[in-house]
Protein backbone atom coordinates (compact mmCIF):
# COMPACT_ATOMS: atom_id res chain seq x y z
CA UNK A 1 74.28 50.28 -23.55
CA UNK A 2 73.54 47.35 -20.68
CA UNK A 3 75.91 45.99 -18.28
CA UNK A 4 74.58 43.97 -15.40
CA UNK A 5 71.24 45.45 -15.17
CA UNK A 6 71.67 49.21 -15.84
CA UNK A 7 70.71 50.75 -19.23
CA UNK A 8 72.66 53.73 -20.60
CA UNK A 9 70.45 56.57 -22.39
CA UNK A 10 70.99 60.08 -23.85
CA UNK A 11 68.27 61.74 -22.42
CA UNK A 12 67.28 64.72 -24.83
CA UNK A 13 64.16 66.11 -24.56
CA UNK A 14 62.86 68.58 -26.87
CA UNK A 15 63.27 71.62 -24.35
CA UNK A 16 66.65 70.51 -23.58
CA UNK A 17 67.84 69.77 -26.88
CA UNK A 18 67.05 73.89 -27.62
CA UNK A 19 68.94 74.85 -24.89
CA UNK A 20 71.67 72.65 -25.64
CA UNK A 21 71.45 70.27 -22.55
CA UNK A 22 72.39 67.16 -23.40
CA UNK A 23 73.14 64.84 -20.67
CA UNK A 24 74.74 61.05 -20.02
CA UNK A 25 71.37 59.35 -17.86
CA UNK A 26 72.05 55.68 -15.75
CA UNK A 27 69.08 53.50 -15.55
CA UNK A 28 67.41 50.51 -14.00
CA UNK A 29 65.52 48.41 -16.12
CA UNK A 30 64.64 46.30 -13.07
CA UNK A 31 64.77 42.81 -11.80
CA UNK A 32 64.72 40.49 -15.22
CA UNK A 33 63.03 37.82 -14.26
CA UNK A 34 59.49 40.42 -12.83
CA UNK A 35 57.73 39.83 -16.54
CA UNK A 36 56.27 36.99 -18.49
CA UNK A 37 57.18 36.20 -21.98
CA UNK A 38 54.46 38.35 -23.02
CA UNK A 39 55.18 42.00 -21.31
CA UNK A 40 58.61 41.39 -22.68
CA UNK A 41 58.40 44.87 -23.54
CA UNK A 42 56.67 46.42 -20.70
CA UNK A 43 57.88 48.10 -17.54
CA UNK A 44 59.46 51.21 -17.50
CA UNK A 45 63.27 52.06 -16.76
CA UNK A 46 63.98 54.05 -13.96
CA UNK A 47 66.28 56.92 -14.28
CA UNK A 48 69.20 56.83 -11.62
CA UNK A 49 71.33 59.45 -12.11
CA UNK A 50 72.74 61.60 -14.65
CA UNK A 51 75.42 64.03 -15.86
CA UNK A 52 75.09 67.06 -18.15
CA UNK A 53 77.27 66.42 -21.50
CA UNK A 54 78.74 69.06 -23.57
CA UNK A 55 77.95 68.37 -27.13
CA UNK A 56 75.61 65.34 -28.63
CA UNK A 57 76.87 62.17 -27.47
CA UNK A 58 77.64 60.37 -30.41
CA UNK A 59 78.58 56.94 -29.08
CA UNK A 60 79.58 55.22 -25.79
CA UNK A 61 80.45 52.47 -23.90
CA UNK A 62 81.45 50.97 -20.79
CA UNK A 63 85.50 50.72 -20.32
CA UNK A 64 84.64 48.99 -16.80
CA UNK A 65 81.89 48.22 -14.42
CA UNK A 66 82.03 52.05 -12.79
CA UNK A 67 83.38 54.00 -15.83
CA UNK A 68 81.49 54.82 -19.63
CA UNK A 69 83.83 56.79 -22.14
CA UNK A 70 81.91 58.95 -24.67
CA UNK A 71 82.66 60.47 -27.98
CA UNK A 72 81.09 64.46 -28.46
CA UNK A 73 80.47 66.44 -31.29
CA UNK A 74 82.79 68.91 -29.80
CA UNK A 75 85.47 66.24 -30.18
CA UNK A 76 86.03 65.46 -26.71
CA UNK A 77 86.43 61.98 -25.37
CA UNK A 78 85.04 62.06 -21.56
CA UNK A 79 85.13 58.81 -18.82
CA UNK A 80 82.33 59.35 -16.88
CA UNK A 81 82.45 57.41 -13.11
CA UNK A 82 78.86 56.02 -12.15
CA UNK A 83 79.45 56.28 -7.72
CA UNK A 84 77.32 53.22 -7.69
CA UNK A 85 77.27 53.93 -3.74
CA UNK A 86 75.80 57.20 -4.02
CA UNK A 87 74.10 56.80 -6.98
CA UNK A 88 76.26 59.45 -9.07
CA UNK A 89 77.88 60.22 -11.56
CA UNK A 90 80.95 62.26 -12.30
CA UNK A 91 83.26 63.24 -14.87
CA UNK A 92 86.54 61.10 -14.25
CA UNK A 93 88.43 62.47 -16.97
CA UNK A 94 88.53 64.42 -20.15
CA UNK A 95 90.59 65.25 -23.85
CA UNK A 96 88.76 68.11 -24.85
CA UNK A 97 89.03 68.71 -28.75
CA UNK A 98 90.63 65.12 -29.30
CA UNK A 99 88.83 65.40 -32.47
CA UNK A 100 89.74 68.37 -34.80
CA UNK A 101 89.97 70.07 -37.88
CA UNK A 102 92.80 72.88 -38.21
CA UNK A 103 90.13 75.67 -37.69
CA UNK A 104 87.41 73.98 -35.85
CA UNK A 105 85.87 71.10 -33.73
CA UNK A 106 85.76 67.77 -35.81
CA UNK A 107 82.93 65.10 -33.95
CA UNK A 108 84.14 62.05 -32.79
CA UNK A 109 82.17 59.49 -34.30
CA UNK A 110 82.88 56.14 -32.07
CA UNK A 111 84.92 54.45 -29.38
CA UNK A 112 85.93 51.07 -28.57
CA UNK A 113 87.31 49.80 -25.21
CA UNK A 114 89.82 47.43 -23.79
CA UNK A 115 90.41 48.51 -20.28
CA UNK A 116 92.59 50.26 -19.43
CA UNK A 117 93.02 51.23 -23.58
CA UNK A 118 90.58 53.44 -25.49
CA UNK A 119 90.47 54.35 -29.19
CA UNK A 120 88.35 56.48 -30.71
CA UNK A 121 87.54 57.83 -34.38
CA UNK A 122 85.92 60.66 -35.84
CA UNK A 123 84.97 62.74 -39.00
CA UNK A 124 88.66 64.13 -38.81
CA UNK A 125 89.70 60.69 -40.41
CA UNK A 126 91.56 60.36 -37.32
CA UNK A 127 92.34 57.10 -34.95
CA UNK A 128 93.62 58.20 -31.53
CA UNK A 129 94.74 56.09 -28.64
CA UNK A 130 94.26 56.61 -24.85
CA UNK A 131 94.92 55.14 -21.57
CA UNK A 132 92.71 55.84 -18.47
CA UNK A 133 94.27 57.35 -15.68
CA UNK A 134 97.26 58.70 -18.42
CA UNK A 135 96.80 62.69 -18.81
CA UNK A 136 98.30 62.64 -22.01
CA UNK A 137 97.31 61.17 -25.46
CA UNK A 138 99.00 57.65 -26.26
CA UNK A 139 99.33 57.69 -30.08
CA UNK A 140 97.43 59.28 -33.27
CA UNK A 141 97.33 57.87 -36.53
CA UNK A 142 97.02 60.99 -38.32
CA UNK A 143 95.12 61.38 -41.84
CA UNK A 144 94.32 57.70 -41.44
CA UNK A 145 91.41 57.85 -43.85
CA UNK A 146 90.18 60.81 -46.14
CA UNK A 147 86.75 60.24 -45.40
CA UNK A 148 84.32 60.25 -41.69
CA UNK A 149 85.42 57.08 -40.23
CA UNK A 150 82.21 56.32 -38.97
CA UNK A 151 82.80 53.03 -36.38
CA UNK A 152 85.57 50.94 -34.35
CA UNK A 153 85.47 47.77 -33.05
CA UNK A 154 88.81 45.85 -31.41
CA UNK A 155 89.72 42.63 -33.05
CA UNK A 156 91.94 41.05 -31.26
CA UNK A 157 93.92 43.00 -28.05
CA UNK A 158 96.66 44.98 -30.41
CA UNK A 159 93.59 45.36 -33.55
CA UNK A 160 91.40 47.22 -34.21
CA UNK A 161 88.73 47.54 -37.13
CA UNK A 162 87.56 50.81 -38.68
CA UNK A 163 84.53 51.44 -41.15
CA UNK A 164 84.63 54.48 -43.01
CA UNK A 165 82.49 56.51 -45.64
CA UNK A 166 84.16 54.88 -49.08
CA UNK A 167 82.64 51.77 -48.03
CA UNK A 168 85.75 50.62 -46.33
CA UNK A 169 86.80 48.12 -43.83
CA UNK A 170 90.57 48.74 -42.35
CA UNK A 171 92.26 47.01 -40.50
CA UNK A 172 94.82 48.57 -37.55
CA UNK A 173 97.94 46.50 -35.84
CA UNK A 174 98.32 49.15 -33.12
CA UNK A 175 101.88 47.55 -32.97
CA UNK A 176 103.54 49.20 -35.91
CA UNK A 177 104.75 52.35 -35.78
CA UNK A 178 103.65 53.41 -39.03
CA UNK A 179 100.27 54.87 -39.99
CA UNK A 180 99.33 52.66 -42.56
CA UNK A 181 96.76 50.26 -42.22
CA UNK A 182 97.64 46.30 -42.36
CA UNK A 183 94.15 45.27 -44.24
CA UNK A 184 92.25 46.80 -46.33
CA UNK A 185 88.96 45.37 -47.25
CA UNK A 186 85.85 46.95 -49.46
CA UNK A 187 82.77 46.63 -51.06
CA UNK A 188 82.66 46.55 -54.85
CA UNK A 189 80.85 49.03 -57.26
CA UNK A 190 80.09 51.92 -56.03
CA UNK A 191 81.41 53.41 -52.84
CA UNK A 192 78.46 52.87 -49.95
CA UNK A 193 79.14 54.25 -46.61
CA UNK A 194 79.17 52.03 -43.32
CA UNK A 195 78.05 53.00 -40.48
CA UNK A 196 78.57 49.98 -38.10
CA UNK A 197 81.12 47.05 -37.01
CA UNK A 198 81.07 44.49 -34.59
CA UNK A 199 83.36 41.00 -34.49
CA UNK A 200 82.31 37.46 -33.64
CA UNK A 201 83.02 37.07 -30.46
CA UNK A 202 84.45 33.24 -30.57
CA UNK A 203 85.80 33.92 -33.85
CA UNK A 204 87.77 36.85 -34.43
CA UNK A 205 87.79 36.55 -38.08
CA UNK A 206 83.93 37.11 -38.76
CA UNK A 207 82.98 40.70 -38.80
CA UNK A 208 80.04 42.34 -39.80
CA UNK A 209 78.97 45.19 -40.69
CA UNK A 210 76.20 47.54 -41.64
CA UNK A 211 75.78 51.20 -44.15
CA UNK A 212 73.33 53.42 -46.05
CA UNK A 213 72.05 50.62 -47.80
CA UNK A 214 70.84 48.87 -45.34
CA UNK A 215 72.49 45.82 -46.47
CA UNK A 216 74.04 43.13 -43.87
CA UNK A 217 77.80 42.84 -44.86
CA UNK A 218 79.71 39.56 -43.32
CA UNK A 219 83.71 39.16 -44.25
CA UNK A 220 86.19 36.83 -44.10
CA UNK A 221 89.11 39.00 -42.92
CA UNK A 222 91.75 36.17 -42.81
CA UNK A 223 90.86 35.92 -46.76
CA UNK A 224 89.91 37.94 -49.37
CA UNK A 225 89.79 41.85 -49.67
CA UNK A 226 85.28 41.69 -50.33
CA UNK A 227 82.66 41.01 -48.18
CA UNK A 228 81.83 37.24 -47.87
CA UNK A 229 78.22 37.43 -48.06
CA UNK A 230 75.53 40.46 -48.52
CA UNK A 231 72.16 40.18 -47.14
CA UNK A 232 69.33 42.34 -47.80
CA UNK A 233 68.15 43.57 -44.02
CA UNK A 234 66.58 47.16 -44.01
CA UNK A 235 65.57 49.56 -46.50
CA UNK A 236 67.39 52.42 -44.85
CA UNK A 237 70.57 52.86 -43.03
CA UNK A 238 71.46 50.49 -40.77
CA UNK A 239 72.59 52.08 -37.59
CA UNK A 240 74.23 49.24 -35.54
CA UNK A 241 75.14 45.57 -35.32
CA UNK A 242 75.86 43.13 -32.80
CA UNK A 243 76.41 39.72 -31.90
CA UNK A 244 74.98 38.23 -29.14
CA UNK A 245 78.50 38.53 -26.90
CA UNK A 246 77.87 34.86 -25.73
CA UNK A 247 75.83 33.20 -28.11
CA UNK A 248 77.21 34.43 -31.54
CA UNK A 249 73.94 32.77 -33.13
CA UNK A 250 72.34 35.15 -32.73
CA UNK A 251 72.45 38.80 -34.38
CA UNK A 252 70.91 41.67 -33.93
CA UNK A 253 70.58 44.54 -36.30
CA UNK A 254 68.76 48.17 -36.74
CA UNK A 255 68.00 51.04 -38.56
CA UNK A 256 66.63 54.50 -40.00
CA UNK A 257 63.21 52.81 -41.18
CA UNK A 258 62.55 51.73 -37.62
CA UNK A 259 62.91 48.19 -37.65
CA UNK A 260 65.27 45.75 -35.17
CA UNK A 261 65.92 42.70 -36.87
CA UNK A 262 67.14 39.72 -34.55
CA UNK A 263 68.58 37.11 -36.79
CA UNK A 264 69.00 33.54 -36.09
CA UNK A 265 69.93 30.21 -37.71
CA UNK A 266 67.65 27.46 -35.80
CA UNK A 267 64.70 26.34 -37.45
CA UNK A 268 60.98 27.31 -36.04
CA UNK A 269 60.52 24.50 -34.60
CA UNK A 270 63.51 25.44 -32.39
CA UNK A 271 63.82 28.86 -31.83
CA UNK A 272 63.01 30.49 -28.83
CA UNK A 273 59.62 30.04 -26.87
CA UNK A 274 59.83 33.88 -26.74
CA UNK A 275 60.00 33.88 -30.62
CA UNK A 276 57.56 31.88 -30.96
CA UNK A 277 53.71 32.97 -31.81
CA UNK A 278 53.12 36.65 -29.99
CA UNK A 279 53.18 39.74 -32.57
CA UNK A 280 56.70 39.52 -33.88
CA UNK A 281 56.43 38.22 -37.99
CA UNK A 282 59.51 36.41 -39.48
CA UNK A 283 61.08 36.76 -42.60
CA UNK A 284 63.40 34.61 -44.54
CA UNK A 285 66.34 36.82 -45.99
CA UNK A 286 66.36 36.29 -50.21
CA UNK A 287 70.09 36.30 -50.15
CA UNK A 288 71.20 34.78 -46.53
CA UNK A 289 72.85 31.43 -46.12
CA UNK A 290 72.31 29.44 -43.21
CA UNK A 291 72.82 25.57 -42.96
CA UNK A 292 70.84 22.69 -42.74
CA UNK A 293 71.34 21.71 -39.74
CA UNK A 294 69.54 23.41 -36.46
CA UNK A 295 72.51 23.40 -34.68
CA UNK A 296 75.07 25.00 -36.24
CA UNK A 297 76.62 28.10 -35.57
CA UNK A 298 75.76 31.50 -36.93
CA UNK A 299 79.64 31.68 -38.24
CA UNK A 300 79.10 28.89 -40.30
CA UNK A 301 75.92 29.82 -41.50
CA UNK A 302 77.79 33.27 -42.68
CA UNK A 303 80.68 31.23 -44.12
CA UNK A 304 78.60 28.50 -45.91
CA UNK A 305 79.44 28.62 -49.50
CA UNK A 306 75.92 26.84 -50.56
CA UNK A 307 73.57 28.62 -50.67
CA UNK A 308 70.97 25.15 -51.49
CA UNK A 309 72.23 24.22 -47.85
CA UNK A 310 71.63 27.12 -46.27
CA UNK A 311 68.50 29.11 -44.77
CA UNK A 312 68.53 32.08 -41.95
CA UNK A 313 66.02 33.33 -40.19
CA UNK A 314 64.98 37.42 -39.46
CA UNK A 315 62.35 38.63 -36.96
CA UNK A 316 61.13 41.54 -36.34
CA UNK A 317 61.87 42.34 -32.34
CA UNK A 318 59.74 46.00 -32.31
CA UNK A 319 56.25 45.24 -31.49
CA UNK A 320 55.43 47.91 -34.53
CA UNK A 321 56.51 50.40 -36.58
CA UNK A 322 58.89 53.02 -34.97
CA UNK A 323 61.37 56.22 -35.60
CA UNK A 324 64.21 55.42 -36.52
CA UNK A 325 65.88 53.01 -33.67
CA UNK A 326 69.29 54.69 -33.74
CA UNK A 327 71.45 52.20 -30.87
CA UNK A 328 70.74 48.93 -29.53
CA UNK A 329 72.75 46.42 -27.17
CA UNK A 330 72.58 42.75 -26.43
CA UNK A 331 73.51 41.44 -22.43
CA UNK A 332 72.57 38.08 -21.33
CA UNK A 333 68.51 38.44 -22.08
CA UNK A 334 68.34 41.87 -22.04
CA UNK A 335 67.96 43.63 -25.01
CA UNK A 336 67.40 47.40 -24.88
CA UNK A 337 67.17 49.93 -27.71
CA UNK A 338 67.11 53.55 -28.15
CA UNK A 339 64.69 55.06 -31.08
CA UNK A 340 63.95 58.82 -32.67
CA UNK A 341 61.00 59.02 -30.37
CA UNK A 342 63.33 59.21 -27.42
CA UNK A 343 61.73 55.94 -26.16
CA UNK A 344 64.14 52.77 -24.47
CA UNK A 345 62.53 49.59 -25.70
CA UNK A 346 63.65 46.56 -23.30
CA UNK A 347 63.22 42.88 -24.14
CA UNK A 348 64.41 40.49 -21.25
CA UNK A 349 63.61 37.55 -23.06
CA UNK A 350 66.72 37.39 -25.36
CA UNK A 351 68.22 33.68 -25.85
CA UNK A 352 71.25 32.71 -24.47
């Protein structure tokens, strides 16, 4: 993930993945503003520093500008401290086997952050609170699903969202002292897995999300108990989603069949000069809605009930064909992804 100019990777090499050695790598990706529009994906990300990892690292993210809390297969939840003086990195503090089954390690499966809080999920169908710099555990919501909860997102300071593999959306008031969720929101038919969450980040209420079928979910979560809209986006599992964090109109989205989609509501006449021409193609998605007008936001474009009014644009961001492209994250104009051929793309043209 990037924060201020440093890229996040899980270096595994072949040779280290057989002996185990995973490890938690800081990059540079440089000064932003070195390329033109048209190397927007050239350059290559120098490696800082790193820290060996016990276990795959099975999701991350920064709970402050020095420390990154990840989420192991072993079911540990680690803060790592990046000594941005020395150029190190430590561990700061660990819950070894957060995650668990009675007879065995259960992997925790993702983390969200609102410093100084942490909660994390995993295939243990468990959601489990922590404070940094507090030894102990803060709360667990025990049994809170039957199935992998696969993702978790905060919605609002004392919310969070969890995705799980019944095709699920729950929603969490960390408030109540019961372990029952507050919301419970699904997708019809049969029971597709999700993978991925994220919230609007002007308007709490719009979350989407992403599963095995590829499909783009948006819902209304102050109405409603089904998704608002589905759009078709990949033809195999969709990995992870994200709105831009300060321009929600834009979205970005990818998946097992190697694609990142970036998806946008302005017309072509408006998008970005970085969008326009060059080797990325552009679709129209069959069953998006998007308005009229240029200048609307992405939320409305997801909330517009007419579908005769309504038009959104998808472009391809990967200058080809890839591996799967298993992470991505959105900063400013710096877009980076991680793929199955252990390459970091980076895009510094991203709109804001």
């Amino acid at each position: 993930r990037a924060l201020r100019g440093w890229l996040l990777r899980i270096s595994t090499p072949l040779s280290s993945r057989l002996c185990g050695d995973n490890k938690v790598s800081v990059w540079s990706i440089g000064d932003p503003g070195s390329l033109g529009l048209e190397d927007g994906f050239e350059g290559d990300p120098q490696l800082i520093c790193e820290h060996k990892h016990d276990g795959d690292v099975l999701d991350l993210q920064f709970l402050d500008q020095e420390r990154i809390v990840t989420v192991s297969s072993t079911g540990a939840v680690t803060i790592f401290r990046h000594h941005q003086n020395s150029q190190t990195v430590s561990v700061s503090q660990q819950w070894p086997r957060a995650h668990r089954y009675p007879c065995d390690d259960a992997p925790g499966t993702g983390v969200a952050c609102s410093s100084p809080e942490i909660v994390t999920v995993g295939e243990d169908g468990r959601i489990i609170v922590f404070r940094a710099d507090h030894e102990g555990v803060v709360r667990v919501i025990e049994n809170a699903d039957s199935s992998t909860l696969h993702a978790v997102t905060y919605l609002r300071t004392t919310e969070v969202l969890t995705v799980n593999s019944f095709g699920q959306l729950k929603l969490w008031d960390l408030r109540q002292q019961n372990n029952s969720p507050s919301q419970v929101l699904s997708l019809s038919g049969d029971r597709v897995p999700l993978y991925c969450v994220d919230r609007h980040p002007n308007q709490q209420h719009i979350v989407a999300t992403g599963g095995q079928d590829g499909m783009l979910c948006v819902w209304d979560v102050r109405q409603g108990s089904m998704p608002f809209s589905l759009m078709e986006a990949h033809s195999a599992e969709m990995w992870e989603v994200h709105f831009h964090p300060t321009n929600p109109d834009h979205l970005f989205t990818c998946s097992e069949d190697g694609s990142l989609l970036h998806w946008e509501t302005a017309s072509p006449s408006e998008r970005p000069s970085f969008l326009q021409g060059g080797g990325s193609s552009s679709m129209t998605s069959r069953s998006a809605m998007a308005p009229a007008g240029g200048n609307q936001s992405i939320m409305s474009a997801w909330l517009c009930g007419d579908p005769s009014k309504s038009r959104l644009e998808t472009t391809h961001m990967l200058p080809s064909q890839t591996l799967s492209v298993n992470s991505l994250d959105v900063l400013g104009q710096c877009l980076v992804c991680g793929t199955d051929g252990e390459a970091i793309f980076v895009n510094r043209q991203v709109p804001v």
